[in-house]
PDB file of N, CA and C in Angstrom:
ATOM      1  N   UNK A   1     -16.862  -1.597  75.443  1.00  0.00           N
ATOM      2  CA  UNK A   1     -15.643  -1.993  74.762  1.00  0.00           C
ATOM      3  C   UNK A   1     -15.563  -3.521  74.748  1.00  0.00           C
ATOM      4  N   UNK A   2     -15.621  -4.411  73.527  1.00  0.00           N
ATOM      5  CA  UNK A   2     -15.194  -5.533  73.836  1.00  0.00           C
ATOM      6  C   UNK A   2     -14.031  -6.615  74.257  1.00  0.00           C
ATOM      7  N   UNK A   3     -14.299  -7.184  74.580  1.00  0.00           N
ATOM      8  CA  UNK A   3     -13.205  -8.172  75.437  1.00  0.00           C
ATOM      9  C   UNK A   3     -11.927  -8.202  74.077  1.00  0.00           C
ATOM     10  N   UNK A   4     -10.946  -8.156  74.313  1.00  0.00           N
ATOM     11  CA  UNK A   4      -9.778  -9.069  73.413  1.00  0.00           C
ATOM     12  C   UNK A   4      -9.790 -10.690  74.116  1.00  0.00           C
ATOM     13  N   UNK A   5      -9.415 -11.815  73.286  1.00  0.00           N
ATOM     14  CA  UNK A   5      -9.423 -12.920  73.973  1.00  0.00           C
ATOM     15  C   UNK A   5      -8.208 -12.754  74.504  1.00  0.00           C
ATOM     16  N   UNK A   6      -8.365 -13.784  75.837  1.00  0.00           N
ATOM     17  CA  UNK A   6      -7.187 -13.754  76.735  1.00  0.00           C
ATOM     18  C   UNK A   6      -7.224 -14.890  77.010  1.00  0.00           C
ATOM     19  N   UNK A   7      -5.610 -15.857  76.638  1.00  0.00           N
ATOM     20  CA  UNK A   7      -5.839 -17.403  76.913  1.00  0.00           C
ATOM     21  C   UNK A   7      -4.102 -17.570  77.216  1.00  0.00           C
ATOM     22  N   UNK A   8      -3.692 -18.143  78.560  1.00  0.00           N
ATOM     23  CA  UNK A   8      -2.985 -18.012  79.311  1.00  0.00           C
ATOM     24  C   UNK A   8      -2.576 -19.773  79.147  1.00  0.00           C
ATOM     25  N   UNK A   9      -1.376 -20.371  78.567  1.00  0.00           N
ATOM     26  CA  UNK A   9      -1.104 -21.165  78.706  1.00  0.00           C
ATOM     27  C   UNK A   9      -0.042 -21.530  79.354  1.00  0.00           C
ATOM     28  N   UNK A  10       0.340 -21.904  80.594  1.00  0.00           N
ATOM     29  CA  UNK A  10       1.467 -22.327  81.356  1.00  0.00           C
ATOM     30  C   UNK A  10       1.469 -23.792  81.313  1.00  0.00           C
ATOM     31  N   UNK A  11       3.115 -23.739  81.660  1.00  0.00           N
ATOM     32  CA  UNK A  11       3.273 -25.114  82.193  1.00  0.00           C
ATOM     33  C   UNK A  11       4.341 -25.153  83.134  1.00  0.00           C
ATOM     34  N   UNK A  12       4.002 -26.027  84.719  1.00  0.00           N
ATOM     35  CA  UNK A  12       4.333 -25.842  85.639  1.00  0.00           C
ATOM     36  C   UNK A  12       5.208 -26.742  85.434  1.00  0.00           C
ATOM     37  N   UNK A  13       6.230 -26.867  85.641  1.00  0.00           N
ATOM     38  CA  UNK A  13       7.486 -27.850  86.438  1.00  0.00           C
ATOM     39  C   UNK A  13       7.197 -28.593  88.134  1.00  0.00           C
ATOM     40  N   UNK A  14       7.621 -29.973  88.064  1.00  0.00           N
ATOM     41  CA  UNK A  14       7.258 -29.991  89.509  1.00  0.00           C
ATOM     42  C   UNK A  14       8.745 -29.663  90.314  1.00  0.00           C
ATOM     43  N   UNK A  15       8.234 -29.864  91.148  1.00  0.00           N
ATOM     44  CA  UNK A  15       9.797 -29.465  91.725  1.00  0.00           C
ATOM     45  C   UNK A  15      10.707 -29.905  91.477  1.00  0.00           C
ATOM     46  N   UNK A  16      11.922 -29.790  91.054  1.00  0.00           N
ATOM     47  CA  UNK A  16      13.026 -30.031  90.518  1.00  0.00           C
ATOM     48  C   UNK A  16      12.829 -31.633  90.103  1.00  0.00           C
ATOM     49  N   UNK A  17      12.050 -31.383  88.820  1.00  0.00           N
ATOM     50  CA  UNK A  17      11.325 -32.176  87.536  1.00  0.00           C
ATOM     51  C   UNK A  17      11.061 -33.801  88.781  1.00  0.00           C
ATOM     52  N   UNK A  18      10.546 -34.157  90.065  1.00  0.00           N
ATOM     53  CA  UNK A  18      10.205 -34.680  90.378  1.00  0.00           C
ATOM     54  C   UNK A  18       8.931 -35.302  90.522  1.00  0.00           C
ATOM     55  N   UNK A  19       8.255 -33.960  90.147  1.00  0.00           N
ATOM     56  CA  UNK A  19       6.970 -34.468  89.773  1.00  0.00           C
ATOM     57  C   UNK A  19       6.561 -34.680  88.329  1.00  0.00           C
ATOM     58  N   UNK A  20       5.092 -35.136  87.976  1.00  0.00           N
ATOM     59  CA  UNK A  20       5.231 -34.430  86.409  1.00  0.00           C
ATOM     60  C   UNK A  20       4.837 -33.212  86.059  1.00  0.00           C
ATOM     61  N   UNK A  21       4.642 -32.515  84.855  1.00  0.00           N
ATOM     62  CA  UNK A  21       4.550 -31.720  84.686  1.00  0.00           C
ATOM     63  C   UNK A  21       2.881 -31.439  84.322  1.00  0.00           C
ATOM     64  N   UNK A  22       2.600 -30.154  84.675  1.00  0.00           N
ATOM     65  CA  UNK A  22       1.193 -29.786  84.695  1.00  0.00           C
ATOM     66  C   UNK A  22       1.243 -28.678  83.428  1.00  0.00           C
ATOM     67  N   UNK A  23      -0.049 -28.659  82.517  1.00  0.00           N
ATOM     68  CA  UNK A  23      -0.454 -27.430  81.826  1.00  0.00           C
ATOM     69  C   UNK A  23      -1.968 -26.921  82.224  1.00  0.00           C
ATOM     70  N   UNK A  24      -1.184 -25.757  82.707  1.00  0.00           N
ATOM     71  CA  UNK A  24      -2.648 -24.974  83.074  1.00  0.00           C
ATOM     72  C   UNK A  24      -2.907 -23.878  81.754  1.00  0.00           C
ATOM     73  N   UNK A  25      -4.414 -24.033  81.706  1.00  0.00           N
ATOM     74  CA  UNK A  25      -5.056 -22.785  80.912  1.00  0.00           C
ATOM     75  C   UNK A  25      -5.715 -21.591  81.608  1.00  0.00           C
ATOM     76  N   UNK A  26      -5.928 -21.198  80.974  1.00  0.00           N
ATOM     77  CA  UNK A  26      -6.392 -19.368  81.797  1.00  0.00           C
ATOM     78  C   UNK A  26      -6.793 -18.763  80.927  1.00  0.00           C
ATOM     79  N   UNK A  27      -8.621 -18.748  81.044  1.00  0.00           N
ATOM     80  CA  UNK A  27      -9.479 -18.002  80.217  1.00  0.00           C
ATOM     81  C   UNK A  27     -10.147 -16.855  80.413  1.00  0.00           C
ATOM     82  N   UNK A  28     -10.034 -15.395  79.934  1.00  0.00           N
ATOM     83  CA  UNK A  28     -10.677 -14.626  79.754  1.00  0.00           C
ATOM     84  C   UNK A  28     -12.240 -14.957  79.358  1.00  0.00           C
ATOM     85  N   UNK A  29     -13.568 -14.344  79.467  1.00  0.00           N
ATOM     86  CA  UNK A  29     -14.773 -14.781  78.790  1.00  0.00           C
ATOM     87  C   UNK A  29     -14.588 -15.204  77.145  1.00  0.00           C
ATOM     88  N   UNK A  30     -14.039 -13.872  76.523  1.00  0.00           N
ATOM     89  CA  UNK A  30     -13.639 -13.980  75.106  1.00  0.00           C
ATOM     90  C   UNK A  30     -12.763 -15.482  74.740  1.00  0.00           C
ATOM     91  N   UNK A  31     -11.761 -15.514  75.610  1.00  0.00           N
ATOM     92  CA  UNK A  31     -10.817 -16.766  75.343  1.00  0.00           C
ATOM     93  C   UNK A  31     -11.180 -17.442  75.166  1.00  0.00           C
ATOM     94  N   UNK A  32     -12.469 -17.876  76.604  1.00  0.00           N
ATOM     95  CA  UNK A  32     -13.474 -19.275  76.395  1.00  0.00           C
ATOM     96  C   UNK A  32     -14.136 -19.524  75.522  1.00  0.00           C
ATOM     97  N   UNK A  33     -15.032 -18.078  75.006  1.00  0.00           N
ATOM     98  CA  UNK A  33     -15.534 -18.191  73.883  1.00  0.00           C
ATOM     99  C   UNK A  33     -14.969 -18.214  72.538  1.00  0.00           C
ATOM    100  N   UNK A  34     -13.529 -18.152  72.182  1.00  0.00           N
ATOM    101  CA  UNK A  34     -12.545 -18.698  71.068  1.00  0.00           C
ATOM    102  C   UNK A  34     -12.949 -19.351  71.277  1.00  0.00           C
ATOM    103  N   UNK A  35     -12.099 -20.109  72.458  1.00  0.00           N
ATOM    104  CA  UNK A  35     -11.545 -21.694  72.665  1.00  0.00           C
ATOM    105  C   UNK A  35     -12.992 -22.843  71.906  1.00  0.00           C
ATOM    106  N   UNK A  36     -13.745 -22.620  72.555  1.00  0.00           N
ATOM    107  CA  UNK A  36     -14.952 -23.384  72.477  1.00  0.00           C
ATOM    108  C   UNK A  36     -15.180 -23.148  70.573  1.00  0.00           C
ATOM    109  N   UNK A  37     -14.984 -21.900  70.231  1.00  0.00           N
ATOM    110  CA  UNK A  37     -15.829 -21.991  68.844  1.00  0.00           C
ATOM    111  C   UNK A  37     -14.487 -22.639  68.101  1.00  0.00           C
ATOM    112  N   UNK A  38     -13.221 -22.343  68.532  1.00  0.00           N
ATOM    113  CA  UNK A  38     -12.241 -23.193  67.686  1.00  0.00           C
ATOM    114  C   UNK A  38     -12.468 -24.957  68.098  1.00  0.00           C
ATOM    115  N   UNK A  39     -12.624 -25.112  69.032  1.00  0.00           N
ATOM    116  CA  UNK A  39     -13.072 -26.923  69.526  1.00  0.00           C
ATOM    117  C   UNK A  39     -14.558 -27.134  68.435  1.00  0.00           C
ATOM    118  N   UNK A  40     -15.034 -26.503  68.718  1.00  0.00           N
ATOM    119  CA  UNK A  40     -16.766 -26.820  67.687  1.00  0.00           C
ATOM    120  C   UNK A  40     -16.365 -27.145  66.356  1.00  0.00           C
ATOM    121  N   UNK A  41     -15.195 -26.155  65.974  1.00  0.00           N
ATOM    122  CA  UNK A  41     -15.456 -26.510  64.336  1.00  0.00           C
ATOM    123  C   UNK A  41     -14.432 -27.303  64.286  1.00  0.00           C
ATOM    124  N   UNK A  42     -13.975 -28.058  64.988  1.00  0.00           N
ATOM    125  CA  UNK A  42     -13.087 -29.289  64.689  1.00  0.00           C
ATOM    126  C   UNK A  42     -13.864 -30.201  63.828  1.00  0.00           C
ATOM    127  N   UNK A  43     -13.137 -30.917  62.557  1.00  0.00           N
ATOM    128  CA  UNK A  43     -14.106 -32.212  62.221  1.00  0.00           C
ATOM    129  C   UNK A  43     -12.971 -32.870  61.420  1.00  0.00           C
ATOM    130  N   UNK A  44     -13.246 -34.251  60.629  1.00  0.00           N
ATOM    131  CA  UNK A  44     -12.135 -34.613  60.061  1.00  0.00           C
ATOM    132  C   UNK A  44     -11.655 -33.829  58.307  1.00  0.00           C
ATOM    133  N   UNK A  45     -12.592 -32.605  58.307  1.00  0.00           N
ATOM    134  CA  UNK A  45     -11.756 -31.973  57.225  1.00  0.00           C
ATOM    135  C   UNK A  45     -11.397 -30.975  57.834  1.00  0.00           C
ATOM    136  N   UNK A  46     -11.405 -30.191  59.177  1.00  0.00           N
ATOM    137  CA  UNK A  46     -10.958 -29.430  59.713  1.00  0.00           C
ATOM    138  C   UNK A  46     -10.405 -29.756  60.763  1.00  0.00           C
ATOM    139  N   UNK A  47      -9.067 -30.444  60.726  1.00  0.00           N
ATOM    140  CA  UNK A  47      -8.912 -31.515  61.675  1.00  0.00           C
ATOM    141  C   UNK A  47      -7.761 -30.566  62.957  1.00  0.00           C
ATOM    142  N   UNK A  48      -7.727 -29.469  62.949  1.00  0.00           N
ATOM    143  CA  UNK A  48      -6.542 -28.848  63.490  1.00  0.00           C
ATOM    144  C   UNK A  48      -6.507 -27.264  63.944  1.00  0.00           C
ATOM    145  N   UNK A  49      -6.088 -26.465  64.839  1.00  0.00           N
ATOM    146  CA  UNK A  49      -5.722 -25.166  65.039  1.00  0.00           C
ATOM    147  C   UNK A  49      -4.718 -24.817  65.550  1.00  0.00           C
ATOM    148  N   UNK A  50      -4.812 -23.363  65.426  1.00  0.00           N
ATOM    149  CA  UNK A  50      -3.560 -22.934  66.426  1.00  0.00           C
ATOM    150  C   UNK A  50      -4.287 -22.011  67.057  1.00  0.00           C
ATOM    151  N   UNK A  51      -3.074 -21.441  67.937  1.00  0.00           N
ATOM    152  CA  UNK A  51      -3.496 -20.768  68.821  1.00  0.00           C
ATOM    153  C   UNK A  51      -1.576 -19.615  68.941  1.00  0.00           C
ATOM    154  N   UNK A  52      -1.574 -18.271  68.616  1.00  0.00           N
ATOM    155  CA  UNK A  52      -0.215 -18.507  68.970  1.00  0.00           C
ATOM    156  C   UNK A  52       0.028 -16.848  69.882  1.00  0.00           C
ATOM    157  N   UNK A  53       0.913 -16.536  70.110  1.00  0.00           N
ATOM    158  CA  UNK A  53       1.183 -15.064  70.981  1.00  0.00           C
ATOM    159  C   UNK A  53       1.974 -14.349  69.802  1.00  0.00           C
ATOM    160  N   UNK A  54       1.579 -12.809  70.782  1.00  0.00           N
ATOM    161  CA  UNK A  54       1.840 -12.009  69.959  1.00  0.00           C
ATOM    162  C   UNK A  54       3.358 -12.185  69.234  1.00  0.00           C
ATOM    163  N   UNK A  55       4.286 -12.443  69.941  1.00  0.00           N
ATOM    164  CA  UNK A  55       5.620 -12.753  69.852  1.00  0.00           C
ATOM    165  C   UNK A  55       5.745 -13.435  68.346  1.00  0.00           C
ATOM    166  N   UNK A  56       4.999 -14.471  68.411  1.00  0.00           N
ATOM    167  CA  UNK A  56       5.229 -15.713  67.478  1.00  0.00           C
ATOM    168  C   UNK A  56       4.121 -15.501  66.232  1.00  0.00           C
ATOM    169  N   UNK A  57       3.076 -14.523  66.608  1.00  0.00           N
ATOM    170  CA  UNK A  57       2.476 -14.138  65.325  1.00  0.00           C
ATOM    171  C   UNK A  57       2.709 -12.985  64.108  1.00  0.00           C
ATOM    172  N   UNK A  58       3.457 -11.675  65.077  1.00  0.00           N
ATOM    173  CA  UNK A  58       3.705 -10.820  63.917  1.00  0.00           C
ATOM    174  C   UNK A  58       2.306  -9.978  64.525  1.00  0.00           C
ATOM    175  N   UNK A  59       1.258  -9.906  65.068  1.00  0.00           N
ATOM    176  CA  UNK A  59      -0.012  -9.174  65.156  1.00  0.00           C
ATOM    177  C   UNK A  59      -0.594  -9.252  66.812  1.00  0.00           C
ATOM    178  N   UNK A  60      -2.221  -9.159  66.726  1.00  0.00           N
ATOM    179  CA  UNK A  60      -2.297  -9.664  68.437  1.00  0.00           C
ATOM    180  C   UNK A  60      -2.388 -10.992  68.435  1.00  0.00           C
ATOM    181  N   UNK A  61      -2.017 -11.942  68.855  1.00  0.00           N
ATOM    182  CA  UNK A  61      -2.144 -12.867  69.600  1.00  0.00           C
ATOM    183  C   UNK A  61      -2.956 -13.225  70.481  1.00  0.00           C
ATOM    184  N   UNK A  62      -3.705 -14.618  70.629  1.00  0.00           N
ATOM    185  CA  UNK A  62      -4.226 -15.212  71.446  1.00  0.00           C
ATOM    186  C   UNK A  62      -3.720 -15.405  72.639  1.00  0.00           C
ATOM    187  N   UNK A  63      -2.541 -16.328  72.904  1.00  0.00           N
ATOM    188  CA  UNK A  63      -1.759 -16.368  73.789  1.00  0.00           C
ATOM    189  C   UNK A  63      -0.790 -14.712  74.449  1.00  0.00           C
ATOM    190  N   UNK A  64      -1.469 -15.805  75.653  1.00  0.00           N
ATOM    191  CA  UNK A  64      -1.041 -14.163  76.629  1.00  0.00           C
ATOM    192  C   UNK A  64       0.507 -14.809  76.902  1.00  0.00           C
ATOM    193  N   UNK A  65       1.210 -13.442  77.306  1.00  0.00           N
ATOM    194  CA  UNK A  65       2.534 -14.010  77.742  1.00  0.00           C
ATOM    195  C   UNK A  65       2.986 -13.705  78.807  1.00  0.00           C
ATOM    196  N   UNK A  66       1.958 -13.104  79.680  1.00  0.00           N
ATOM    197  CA  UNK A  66       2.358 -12.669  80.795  1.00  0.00           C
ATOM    198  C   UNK A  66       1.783 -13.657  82.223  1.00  0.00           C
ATOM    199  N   UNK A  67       2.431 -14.319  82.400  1.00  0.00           N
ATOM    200  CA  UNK A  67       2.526 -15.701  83.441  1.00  0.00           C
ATOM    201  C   UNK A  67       1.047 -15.308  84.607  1.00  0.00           C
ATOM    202  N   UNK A  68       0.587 -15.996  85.089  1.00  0.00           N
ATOM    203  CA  UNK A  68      -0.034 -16.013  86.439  1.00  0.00           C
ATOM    204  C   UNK A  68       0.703 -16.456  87.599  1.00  0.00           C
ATOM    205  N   UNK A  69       1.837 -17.198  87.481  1.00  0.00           N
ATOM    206  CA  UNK A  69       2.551 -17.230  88.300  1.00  0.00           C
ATOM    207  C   UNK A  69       4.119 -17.314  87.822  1.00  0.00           C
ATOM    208  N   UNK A  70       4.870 -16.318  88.141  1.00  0.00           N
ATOM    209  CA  UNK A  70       6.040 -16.337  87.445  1.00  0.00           C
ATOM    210  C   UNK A  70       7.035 -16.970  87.772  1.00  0.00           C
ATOM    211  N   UNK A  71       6.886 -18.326  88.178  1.00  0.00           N
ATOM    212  CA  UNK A  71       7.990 -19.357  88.176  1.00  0.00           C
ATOM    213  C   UNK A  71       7.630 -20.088  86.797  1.00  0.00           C
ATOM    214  N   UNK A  72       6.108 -19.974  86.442  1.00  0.00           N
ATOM    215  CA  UNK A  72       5.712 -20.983  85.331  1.00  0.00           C
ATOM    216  C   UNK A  72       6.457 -20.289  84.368  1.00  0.00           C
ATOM    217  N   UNK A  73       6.337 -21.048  82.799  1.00  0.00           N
ATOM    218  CA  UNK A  73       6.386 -20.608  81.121  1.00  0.00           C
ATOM    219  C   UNK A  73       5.666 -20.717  81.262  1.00  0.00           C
ATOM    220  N   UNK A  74       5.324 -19.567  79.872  1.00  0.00           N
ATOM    221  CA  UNK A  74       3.776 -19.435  79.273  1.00  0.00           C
ATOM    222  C   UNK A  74       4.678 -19.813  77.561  1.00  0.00           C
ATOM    223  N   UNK A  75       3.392 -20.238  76.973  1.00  0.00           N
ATOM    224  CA  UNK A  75       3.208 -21.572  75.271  1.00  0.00           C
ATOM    225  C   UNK A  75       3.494 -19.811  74.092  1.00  0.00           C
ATOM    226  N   UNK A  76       3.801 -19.844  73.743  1.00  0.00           N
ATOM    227  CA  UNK A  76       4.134 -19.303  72.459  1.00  0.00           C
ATOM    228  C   UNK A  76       2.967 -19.963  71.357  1.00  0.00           C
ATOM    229  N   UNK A  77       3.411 -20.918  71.663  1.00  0.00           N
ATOM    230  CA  UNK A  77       2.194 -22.132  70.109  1.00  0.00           C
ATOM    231  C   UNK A  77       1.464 -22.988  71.163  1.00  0.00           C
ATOM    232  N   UNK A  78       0.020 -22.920  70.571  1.00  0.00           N
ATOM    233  CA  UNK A  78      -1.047 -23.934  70.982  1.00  0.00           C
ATOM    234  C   UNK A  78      -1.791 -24.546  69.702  1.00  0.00           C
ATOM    235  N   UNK A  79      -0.918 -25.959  69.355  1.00  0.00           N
ATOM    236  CA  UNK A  79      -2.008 -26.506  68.439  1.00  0.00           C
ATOM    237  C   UNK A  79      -3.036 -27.635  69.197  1.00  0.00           C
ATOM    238  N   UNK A  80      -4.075 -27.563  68.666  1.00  0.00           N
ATOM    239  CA  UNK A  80      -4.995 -28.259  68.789  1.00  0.00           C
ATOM    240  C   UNK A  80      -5.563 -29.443  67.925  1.00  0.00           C
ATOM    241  N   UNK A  81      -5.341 -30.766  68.148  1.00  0.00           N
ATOM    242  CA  UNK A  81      -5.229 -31.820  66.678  1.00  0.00           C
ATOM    243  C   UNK A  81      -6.609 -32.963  67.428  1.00  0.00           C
ATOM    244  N   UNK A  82      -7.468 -32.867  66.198  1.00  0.00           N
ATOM    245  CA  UNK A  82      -8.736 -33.907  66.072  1.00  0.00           C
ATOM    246  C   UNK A  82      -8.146 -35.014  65.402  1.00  0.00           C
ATOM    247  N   UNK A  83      -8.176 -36.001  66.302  1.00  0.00           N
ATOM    248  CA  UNK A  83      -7.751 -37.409  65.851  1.00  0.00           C
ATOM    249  C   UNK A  83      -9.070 -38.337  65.970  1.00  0.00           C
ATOM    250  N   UNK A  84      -9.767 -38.616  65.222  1.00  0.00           N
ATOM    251  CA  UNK A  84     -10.763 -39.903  65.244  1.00  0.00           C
ATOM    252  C   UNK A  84     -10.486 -41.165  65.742  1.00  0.00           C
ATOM    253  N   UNK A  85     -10.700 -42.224  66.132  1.00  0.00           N
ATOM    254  CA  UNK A  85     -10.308 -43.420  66.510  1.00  0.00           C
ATOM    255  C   UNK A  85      -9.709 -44.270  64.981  1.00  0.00           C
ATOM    256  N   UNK A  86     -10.284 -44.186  64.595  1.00  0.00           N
ATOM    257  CA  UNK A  86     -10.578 -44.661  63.275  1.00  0.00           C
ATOM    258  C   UNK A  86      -8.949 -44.304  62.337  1.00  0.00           C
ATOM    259  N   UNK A  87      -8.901 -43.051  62.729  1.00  0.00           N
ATOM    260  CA  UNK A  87      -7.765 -42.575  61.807  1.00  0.00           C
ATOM    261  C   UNK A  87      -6.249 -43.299  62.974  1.00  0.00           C
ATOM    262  N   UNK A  88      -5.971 -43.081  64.072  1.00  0.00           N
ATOM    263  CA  UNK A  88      -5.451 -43.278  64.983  1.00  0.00           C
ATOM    264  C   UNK A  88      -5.276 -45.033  65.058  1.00  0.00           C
ATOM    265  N   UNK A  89      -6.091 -45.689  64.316  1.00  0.00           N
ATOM    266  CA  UNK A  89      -5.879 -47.085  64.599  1.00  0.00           C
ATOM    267  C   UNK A  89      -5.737 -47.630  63.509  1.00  0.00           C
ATOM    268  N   UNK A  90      -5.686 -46.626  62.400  1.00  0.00           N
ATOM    269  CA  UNK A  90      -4.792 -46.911  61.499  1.00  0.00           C
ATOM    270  C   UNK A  90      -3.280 -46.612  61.037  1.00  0.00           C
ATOM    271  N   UNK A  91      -2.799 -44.878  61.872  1.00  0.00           N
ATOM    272  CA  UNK A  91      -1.996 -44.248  61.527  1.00  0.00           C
ATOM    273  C   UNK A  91      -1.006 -44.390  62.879  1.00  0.00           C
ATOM    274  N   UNK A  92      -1.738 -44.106  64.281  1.00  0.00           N
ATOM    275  CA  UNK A  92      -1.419 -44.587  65.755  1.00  0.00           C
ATOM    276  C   UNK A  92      -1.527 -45.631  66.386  1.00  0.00           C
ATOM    277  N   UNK A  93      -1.869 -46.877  65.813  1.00  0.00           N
ATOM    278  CA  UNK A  93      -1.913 -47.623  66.567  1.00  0.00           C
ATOM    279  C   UNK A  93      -1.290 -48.026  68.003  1.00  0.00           C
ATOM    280  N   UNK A  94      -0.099 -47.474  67.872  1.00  0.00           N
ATOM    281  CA  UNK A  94       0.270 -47.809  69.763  1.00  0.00           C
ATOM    282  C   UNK A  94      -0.840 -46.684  70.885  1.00  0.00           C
ATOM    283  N   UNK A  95      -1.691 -46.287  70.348  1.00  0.00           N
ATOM    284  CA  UNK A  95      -2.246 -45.340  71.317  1.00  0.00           C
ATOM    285  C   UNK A  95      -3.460 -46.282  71.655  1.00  0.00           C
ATOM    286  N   UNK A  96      -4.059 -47.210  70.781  1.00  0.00           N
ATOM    287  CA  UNK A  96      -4.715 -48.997  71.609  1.00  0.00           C
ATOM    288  C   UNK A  96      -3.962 -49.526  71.696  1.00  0.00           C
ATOM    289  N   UNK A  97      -3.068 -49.460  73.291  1.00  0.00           N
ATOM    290  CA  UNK A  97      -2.507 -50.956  73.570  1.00  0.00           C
ATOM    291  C   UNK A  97      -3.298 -51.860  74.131  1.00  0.00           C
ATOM    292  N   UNK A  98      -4.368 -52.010  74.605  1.00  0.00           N
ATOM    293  CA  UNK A  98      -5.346 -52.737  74.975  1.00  0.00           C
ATOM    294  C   UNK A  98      -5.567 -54.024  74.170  1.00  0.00           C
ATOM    295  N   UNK A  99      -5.206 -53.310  72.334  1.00  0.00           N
ATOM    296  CA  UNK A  99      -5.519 -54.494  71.583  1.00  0.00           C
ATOM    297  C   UNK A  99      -4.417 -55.009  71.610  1.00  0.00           C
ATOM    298  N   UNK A 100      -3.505 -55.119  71.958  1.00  0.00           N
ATOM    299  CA  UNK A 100      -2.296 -55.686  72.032  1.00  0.00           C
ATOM    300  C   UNK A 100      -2.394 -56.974  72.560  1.00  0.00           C
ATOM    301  N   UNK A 101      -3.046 -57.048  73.298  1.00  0.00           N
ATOM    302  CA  UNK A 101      -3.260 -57.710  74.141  1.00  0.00           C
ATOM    303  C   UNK A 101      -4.519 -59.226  73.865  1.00  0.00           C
ATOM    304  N   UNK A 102      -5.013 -58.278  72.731  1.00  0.00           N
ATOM    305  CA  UNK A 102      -6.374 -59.363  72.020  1.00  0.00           C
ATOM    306  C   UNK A 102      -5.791 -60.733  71.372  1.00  0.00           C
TER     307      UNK A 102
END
């Protein structure tokens, strides 16, 4: 029987928001093997994905919704965005503050 992907996105709170906040992932084999073939075909004409749960799709879902630890949330939506330098230092520039500095 094959795997369904299973991809577990939380995000931890630190303790009463004192710390920062952490996102953990959680991969099934299948998940990893999404995850990875959705990262591969990133390029700048395929510059983007999602990722979303059953909840938020209407069908099965990628995103699992059932926590690994149930103080965390688990993501409803996982996009994934390919930004080039190139595009980013034209469109983002505050993300080089380094050159700020030139």
């Amino acid at each position: 029987m094959p795997l369904e992907p299973r991809v577990t996105v939380e995000i931890e709170s630190g303790e009463e928001d004192s710390t920062p906040h952490t996102v953990q992932i959680f991969l099934n084999e299948e998940g990893l093997r999404k995850l990875i073939e959705d990262l591969n075909a990133l390029s700048e004409k395929n510059d983007h994905f999602h990722m979303f749960s059953q909840d938020w799709s209407g069908s099965n879902g990628e995103l699992s919704q059932i926590p690994y630890y149930p103080q965390n949330t688990t993501a409803h939506h996982l996009k994934v965005l390919f930004r080039p330098d190139h595009w980013d230092r034209k469109y983002y520039p505050h993300m080089f503050p380094e050159e700020d500095n030139k």
